[in-house]
Every structure is written in C-alpha cells, then in structure tokens.
PDB file of N, CA and C in Angstrom:
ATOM      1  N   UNK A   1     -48.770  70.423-225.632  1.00  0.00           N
ATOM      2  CA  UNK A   1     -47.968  70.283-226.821  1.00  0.00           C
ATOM      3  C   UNK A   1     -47.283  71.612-227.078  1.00  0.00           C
ATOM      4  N   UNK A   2     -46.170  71.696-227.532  1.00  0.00           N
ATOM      5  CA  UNK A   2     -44.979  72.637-227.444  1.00  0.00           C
ATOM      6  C   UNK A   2     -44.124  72.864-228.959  1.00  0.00           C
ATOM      7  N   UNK A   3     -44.539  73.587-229.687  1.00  0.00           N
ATOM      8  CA  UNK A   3     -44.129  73.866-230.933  1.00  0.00           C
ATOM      9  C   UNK A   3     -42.584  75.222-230.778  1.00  0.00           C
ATOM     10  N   UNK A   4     -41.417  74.159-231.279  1.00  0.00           N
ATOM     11  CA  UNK A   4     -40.164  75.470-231.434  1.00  0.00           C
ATOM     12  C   UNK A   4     -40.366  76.570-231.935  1.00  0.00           C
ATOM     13  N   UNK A   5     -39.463  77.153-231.968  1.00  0.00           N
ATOM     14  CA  UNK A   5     -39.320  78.306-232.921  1.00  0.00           C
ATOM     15  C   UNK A   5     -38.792  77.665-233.876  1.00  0.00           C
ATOM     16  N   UNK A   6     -38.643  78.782-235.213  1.00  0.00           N
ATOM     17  CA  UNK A   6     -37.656  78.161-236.679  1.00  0.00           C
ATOM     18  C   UNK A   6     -36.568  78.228-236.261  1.00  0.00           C
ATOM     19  N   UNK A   7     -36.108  76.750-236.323  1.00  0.00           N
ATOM     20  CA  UNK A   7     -34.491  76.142-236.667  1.00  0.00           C
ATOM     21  C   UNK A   7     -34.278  76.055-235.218  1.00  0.00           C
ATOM     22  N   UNK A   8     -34.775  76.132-234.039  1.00  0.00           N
ATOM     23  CA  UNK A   8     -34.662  75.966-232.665  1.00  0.00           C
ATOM     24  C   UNK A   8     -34.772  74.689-232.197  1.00  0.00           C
ATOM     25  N   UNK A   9     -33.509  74.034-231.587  1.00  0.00           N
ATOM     26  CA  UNK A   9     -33.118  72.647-231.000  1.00  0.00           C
ATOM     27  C   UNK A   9     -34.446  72.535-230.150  1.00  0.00           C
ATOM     28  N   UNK A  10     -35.826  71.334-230.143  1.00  0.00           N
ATOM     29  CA  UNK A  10     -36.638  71.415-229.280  1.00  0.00           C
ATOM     30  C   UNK A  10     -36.075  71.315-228.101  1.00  0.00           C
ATOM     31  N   UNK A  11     -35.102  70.602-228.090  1.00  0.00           N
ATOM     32  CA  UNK A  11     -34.381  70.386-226.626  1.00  0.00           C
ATOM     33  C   UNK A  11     -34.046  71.677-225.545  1.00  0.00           C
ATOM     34  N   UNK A  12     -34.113  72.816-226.602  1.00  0.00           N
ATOM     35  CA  UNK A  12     -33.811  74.004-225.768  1.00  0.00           C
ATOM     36  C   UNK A  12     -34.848  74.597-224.916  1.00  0.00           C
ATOM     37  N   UNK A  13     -35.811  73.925-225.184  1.00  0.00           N
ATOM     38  CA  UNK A  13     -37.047  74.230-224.034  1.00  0.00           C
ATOM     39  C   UNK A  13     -37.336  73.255-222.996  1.00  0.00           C
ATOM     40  N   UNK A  14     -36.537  72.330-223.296  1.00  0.00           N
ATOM     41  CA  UNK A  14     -36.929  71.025-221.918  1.00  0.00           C
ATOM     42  C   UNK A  14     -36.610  71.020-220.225  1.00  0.00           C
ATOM     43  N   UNK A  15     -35.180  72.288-220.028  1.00  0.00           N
ATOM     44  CA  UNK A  15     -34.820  73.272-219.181  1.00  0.00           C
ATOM     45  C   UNK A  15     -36.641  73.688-218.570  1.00  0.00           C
ATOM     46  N   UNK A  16     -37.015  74.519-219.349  1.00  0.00           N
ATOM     47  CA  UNK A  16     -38.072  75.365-218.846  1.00  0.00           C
ATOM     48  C   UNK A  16     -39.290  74.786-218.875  1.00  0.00           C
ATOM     49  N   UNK A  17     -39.476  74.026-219.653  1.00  0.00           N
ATOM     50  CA  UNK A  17     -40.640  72.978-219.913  1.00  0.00           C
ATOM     51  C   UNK A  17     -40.975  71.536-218.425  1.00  0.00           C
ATOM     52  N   UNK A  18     -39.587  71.579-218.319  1.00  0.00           N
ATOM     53  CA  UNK A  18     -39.531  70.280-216.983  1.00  0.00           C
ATOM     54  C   UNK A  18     -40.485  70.540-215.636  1.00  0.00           C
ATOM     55  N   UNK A  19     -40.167  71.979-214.924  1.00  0.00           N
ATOM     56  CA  UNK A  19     -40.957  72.228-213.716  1.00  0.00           C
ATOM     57  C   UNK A  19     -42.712  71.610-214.464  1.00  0.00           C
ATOM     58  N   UNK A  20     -43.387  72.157-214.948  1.00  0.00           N
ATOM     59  CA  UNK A  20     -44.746  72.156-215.556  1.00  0.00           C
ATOM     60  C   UNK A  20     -44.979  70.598-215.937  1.00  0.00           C
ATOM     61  N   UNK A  21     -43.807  69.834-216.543  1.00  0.00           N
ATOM     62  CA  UNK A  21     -43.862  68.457-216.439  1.00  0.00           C
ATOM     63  C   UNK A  21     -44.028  67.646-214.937  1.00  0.00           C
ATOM     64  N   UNK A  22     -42.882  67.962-214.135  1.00  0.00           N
ATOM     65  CA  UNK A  22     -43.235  67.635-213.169  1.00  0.00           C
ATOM     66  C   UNK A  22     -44.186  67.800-212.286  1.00  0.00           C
ATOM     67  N   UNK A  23     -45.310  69.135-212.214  1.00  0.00           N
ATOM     68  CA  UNK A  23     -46.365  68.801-211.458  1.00  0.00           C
ATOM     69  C   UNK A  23     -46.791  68.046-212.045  1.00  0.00           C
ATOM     70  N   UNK A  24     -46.617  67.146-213.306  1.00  0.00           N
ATOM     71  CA  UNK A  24     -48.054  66.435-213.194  1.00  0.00           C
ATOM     72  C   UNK A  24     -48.977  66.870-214.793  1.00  0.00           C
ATOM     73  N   UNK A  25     -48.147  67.693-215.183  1.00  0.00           N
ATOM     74  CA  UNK A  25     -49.405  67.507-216.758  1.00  0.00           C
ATOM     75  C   UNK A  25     -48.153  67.238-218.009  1.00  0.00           C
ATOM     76  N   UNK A  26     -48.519  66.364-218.335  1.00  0.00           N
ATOM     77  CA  UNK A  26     -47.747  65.668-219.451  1.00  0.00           C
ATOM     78  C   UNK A  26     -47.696  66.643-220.585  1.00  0.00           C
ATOM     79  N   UNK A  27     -46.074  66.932-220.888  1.00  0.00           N
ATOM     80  CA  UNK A  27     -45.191  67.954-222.096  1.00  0.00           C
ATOM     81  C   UNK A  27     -44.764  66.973-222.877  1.00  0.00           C
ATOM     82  N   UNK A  28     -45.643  67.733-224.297  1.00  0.00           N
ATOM     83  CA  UNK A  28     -44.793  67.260-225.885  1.00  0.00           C
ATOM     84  C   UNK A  28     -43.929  68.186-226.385  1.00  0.00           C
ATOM     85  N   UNK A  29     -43.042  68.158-226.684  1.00  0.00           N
ATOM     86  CA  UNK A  29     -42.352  69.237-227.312  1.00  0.00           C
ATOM     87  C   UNK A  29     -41.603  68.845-228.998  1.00  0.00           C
ATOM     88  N   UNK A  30     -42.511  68.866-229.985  1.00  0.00           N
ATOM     89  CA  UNK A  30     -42.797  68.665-231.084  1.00  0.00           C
ATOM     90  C   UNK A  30     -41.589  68.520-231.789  1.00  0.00           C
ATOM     91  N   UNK A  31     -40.950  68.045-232.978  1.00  0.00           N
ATOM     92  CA  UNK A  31     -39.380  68.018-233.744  1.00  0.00           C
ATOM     93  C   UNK A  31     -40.094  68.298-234.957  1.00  0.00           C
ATOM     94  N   UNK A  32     -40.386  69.406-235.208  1.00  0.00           N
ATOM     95  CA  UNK A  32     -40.856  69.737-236.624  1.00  0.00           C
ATOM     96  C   UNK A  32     -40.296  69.205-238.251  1.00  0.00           C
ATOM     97  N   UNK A  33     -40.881  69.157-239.329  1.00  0.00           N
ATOM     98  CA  UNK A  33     -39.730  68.880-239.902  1.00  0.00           C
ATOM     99  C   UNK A  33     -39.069  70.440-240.236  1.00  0.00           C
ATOM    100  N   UNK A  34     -37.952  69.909-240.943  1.00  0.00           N
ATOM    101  CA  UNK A  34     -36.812  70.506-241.577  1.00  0.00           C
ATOM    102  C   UNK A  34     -36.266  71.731-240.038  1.00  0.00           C
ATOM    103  N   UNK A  35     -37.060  71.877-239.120  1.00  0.00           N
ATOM    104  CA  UNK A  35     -36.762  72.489-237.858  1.00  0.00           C
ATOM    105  C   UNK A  35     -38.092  74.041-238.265  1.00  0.00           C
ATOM    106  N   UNK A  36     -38.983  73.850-238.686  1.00  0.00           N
ATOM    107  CA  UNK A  36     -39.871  74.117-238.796  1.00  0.00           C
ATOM    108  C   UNK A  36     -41.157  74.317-238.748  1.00  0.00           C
ATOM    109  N   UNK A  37     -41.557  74.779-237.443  1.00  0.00           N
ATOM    110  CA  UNK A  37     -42.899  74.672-236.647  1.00  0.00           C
ATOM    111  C   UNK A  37     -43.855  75.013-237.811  1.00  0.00           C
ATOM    112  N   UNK A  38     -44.064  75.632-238.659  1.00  0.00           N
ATOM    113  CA  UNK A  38     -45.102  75.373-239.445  1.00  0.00           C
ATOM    114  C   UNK A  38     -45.469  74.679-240.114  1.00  0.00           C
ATOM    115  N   UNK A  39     -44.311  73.702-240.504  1.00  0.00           N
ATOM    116  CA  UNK A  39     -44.369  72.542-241.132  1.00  0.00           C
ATOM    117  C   UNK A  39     -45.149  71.620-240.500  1.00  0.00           C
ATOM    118  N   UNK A  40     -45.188  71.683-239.100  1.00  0.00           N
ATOM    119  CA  UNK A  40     -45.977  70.146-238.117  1.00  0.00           C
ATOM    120  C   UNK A  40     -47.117  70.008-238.596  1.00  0.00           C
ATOM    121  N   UNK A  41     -47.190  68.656-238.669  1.00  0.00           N
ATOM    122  CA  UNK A  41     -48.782  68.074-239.541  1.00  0.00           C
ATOM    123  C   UNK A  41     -49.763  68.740-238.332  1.00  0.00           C
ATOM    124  N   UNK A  42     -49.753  68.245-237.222  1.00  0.00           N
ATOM    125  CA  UNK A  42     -50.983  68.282-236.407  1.00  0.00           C
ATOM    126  C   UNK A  42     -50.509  68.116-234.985  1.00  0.00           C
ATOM    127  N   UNK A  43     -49.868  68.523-234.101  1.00  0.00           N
ATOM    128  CA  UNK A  43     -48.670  68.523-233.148  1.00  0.00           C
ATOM    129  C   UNK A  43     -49.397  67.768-231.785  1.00  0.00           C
ATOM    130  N   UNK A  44     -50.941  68.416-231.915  1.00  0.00           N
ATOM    131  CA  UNK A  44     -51.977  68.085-230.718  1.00  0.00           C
ATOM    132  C   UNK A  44     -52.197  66.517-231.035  1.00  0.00           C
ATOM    133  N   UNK A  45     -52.502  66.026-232.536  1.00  0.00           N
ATOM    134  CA  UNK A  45     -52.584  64.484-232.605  1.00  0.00           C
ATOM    135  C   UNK A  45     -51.506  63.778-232.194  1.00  0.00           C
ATOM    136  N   UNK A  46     -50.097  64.392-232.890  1.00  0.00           N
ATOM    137  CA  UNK A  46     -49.147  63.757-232.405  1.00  0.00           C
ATOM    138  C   UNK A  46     -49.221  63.479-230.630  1.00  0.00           C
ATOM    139  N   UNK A  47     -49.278  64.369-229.716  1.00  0.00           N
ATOM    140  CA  UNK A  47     -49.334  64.630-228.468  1.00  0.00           C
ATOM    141  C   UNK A  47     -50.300  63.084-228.088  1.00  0.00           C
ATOM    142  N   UNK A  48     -51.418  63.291-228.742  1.00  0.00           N
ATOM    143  CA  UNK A  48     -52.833  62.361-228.521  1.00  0.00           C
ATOM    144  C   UNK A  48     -52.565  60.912-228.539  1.00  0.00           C
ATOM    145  N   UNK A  49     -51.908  60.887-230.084  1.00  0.00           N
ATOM    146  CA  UNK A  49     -51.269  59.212-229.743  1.00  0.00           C
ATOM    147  C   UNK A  49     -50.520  58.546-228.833  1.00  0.00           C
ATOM    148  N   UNK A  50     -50.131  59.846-227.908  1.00  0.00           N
ATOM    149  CA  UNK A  50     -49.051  59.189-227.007  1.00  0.00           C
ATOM    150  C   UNK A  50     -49.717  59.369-226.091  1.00  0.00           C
ATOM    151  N   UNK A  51     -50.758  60.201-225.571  1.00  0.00           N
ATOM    152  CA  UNK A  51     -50.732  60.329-224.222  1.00  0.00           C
ATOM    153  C   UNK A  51     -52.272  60.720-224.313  1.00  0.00           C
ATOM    154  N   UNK A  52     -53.349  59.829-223.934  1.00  0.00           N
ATOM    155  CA  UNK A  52     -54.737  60.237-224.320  1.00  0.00           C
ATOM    156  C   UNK A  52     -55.274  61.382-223.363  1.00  0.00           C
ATOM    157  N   UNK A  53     -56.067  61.668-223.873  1.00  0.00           N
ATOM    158  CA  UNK A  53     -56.820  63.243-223.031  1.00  0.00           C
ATOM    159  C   UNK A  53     -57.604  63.952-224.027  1.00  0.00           C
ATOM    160  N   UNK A  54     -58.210  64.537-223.368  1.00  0.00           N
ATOM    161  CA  UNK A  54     -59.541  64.860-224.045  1.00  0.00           C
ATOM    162  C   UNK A  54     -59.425  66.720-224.125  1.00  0.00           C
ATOM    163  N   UNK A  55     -58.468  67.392-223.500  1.00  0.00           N
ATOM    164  CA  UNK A  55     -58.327  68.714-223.145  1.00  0.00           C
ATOM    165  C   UNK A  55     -56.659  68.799-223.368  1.00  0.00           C
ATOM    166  N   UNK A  56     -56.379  69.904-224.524  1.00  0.00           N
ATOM    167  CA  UNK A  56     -55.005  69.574-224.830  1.00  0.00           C
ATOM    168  C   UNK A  56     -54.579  71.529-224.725  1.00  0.00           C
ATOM    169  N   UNK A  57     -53.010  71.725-224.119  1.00  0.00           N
ATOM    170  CA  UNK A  57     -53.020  73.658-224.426  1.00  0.00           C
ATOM    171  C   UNK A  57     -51.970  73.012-225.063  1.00  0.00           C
ATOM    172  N   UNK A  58     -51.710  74.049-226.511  1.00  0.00           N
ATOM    173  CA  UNK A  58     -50.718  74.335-227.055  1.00  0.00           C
ATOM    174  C   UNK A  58     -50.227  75.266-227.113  1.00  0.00           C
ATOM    175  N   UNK A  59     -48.656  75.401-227.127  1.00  0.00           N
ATOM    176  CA  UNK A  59     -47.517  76.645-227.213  1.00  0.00           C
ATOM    177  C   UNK A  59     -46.721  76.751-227.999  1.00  0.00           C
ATOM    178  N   UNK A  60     -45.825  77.535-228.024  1.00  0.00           N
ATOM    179  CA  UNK A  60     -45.235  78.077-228.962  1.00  0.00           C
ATOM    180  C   UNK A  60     -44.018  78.756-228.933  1.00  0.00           C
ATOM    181  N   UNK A  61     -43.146  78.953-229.600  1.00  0.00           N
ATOM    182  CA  UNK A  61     -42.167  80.148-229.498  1.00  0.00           C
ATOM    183  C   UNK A  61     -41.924  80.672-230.689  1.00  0.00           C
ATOM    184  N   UNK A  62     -42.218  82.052-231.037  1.00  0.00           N
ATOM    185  CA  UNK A  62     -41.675  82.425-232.353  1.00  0.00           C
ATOM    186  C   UNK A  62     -42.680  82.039-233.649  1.00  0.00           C
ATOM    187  N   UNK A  63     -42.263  81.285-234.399  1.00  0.00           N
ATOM    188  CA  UNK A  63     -43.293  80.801-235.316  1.00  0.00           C
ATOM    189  C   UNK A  63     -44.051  79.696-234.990  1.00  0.00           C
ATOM    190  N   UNK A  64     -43.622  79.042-233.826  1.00  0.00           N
ATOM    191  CA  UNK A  64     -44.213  78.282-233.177  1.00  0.00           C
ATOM    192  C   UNK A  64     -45.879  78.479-232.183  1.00  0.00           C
ATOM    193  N   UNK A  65     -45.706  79.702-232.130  1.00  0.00           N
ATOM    194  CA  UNK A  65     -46.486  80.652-231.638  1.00  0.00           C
ATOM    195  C   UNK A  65     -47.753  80.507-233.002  1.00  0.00           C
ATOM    196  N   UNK A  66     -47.211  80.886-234.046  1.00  0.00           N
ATOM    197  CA  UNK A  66     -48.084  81.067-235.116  1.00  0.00           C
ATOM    198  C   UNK A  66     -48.803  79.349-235.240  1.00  0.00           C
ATOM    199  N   UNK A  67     -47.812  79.012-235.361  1.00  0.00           N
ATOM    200  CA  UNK A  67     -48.585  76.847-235.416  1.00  0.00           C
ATOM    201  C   UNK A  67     -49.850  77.077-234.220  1.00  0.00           C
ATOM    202  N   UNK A  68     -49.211  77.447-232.803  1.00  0.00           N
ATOM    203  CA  UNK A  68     -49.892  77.546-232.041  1.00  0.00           C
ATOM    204  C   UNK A  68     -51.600  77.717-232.041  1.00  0.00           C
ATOM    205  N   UNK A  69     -51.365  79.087-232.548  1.00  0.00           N
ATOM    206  CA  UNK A  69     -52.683  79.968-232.724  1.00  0.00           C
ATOM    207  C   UNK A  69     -53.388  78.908-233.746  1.00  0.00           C
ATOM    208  N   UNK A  70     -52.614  78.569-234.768  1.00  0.00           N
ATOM    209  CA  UNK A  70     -53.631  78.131-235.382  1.00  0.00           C
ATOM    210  C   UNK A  70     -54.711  76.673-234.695  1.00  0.00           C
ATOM    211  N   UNK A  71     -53.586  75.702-234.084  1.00  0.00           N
ATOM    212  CA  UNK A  71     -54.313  74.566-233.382  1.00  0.00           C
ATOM    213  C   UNK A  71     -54.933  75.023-232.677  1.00  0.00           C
ATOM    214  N   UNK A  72     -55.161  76.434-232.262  1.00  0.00           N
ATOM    215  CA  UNK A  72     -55.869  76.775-231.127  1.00  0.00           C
ATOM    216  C   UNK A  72     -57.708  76.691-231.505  1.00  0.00           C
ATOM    217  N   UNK A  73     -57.803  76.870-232.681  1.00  0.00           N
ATOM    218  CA  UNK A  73     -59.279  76.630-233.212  1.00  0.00           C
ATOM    219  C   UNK A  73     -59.914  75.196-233.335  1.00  0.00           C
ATOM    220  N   UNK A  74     -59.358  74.357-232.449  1.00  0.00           N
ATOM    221  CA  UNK A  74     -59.268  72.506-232.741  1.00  0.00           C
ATOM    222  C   UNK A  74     -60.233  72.928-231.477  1.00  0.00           C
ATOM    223  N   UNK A  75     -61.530  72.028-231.524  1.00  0.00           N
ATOM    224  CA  UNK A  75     -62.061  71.665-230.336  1.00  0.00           C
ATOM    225  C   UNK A  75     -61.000  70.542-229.007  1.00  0.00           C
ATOM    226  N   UNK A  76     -60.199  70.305-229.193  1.00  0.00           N
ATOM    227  CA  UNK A  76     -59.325  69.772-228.755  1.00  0.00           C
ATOM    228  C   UNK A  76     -58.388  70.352-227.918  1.00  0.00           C
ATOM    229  N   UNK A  77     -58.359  71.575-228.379  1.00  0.00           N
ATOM    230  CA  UNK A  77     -57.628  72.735-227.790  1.00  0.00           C
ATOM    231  C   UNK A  77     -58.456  74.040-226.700  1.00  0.00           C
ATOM    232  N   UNK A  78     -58.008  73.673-225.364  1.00  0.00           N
ATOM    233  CA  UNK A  78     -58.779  74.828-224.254  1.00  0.00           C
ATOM    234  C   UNK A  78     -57.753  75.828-223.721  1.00  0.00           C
ATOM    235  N   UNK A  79     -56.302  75.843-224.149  1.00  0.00           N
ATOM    236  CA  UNK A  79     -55.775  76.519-223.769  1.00  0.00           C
ATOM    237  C   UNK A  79     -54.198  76.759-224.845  1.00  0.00           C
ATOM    238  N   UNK A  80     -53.856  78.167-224.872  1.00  0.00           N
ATOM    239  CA  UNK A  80     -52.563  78.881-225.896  1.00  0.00           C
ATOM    240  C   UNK A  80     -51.552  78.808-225.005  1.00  0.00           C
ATOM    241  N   UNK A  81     -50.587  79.010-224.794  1.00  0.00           N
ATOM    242  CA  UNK A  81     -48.885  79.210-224.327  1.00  0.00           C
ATOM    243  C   UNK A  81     -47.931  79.934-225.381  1.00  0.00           C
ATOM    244  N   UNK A  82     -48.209  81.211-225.353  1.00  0.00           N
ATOM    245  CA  UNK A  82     -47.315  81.845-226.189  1.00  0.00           C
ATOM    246  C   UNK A  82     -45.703  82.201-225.777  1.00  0.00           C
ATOM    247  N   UNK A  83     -44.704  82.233-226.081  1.00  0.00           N
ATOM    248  CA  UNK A  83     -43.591  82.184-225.577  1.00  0.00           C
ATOM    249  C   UNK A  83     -42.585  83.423-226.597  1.00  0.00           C
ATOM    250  N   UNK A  84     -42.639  84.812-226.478  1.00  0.00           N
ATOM    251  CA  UNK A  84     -42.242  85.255-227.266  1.00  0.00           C
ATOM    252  C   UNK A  84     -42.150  85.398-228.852  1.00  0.00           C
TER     253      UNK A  84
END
C-alpha cells in the first residue's frame, strides 16, 4: 500500500510503482481525500479488501511517509517504503 504526498496525482507513482507490480506483489496506491495522505482512514484495510494477505509494507512520499510510519505499528504491517 502506497500513500502520496500532499496534493500529489497518485497516478504519479504508477511509472515507478509498475516494475515491483509486475514481479508479482500486488500495489495499492491510495487517493486520499481532499489529496491528503493524512487524511486516509486506514490505507492497509483499504489494500485488504481488495486483495487478501496476511503481511502488508506500506509507503510513502512526503507526508505520505508520515501516514506511513504511522500504519507501520499495525500488526499487519512487516515492512516501511519511505520515498523522500
């Protein structure tokens, strides 16, 4: 699961996000509201309803980074992706 930066088109990471899709581990890349990664309710559930798994990394860019860190304390969560 893949949290923007503030006011950042998620689409602008799907470029860099695709290789890592294509081996083989399934990318969410979150639409926050108002374009606001801190705003996301819960980005890893969102991820969950769509695509089950039991071991989820979340990332980030920017303040997205900050969403990040925080899901990172979810037993749900085994791995960070910080992105500037």
């Amino acid at each position: 699961t893949f949290v923007p930066g503030a006011f950042v088109d998620p689409r602008a990471y799907a470029a860099t996000l695709t290789p890592l899709a294509a081996s083989g581990f399934p990318v969410v890349i979150v639409k926050p509201p108002m374009g606001f990664g801190l705003l996301a309710e819960d980005p890893v559930k969102i991820a969950a309803d769509k695509i089950p798994s039991t071991r989820w990394v979340v990332g980030g860019h920017s303040l997205g980074g900050v969403k990040a860190c925080e899901l990172a304390m979810s037993d749900r969560v085994s791995g960070v992706l910080l992105w500037a």
